[in-house]
Protein backbone atom coordinates (compact mmCIF):
# COMPACT_ATOMS: atom_id res chain seq x y z
CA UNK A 1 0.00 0.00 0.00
CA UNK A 2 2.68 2.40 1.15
CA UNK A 3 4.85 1.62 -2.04
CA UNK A 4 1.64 2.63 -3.99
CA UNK A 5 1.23 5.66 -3.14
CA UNK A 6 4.78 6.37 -2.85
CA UNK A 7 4.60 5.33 -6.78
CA UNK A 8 1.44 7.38 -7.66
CA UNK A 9 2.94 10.36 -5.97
CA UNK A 10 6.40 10.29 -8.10
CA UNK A 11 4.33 9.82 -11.47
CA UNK A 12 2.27 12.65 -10.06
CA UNK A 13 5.57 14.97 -9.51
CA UNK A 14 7.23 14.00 -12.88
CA UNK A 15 3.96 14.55 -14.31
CA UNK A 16 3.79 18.10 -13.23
CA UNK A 17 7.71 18.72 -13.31
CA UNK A 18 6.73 17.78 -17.51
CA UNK A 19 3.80 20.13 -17.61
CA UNK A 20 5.74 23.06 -15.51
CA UNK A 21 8.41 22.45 -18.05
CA UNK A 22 6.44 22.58 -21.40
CA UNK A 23 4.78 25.65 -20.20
CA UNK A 24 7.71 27.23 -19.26
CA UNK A 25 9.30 26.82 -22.61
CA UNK A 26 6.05 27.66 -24.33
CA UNK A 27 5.66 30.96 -22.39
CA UNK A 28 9.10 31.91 -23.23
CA UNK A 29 9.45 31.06 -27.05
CA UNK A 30 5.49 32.65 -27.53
CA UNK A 31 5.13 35.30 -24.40
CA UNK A 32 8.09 37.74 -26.41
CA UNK A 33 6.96 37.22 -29.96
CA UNK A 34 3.28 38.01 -29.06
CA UNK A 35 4.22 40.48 -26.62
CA UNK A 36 6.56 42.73 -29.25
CA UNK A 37 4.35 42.48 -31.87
CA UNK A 38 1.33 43.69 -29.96
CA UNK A 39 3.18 46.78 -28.59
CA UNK A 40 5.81 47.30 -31.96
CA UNK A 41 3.94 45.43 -34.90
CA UNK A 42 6.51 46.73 -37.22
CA UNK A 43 9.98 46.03 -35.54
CA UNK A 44 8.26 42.71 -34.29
CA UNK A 45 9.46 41.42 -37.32
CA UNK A 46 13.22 41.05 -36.13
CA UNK A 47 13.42 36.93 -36.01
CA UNK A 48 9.91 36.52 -35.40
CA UNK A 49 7.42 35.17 -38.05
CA UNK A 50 4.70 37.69 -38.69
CA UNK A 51 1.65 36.85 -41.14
CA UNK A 52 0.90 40.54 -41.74
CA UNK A 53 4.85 41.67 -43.38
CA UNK A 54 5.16 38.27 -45.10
């Protein structure tokens, strides 16, 4: 019983340390791009792929 929950509870952490991760990298490869083209749409355009200038 106690090696159970001891199980459950590390497949719990690992699969939060995975979801903390992803979001992390998500928030930092789309927070900038979406965040410089909403307040400079036209020098957004430095390395980030913008449907409007293409």
């Amino acid at each position: 019983m106690h090696d159970d929950n001891h199980a459950i509870g590390s497949k719990l952490a690992a699969a939060l340390f995975a979801l903390l991760l992803s979001s992390t990298v998500l928030l930092s490869a789309i927070g900038p791009a979406s965040a410089a083209s909403l307040s400079h749409p036209q020098t957004a355009a430095s390395g980030h792929f913008q449907p409007g200038l293409a």
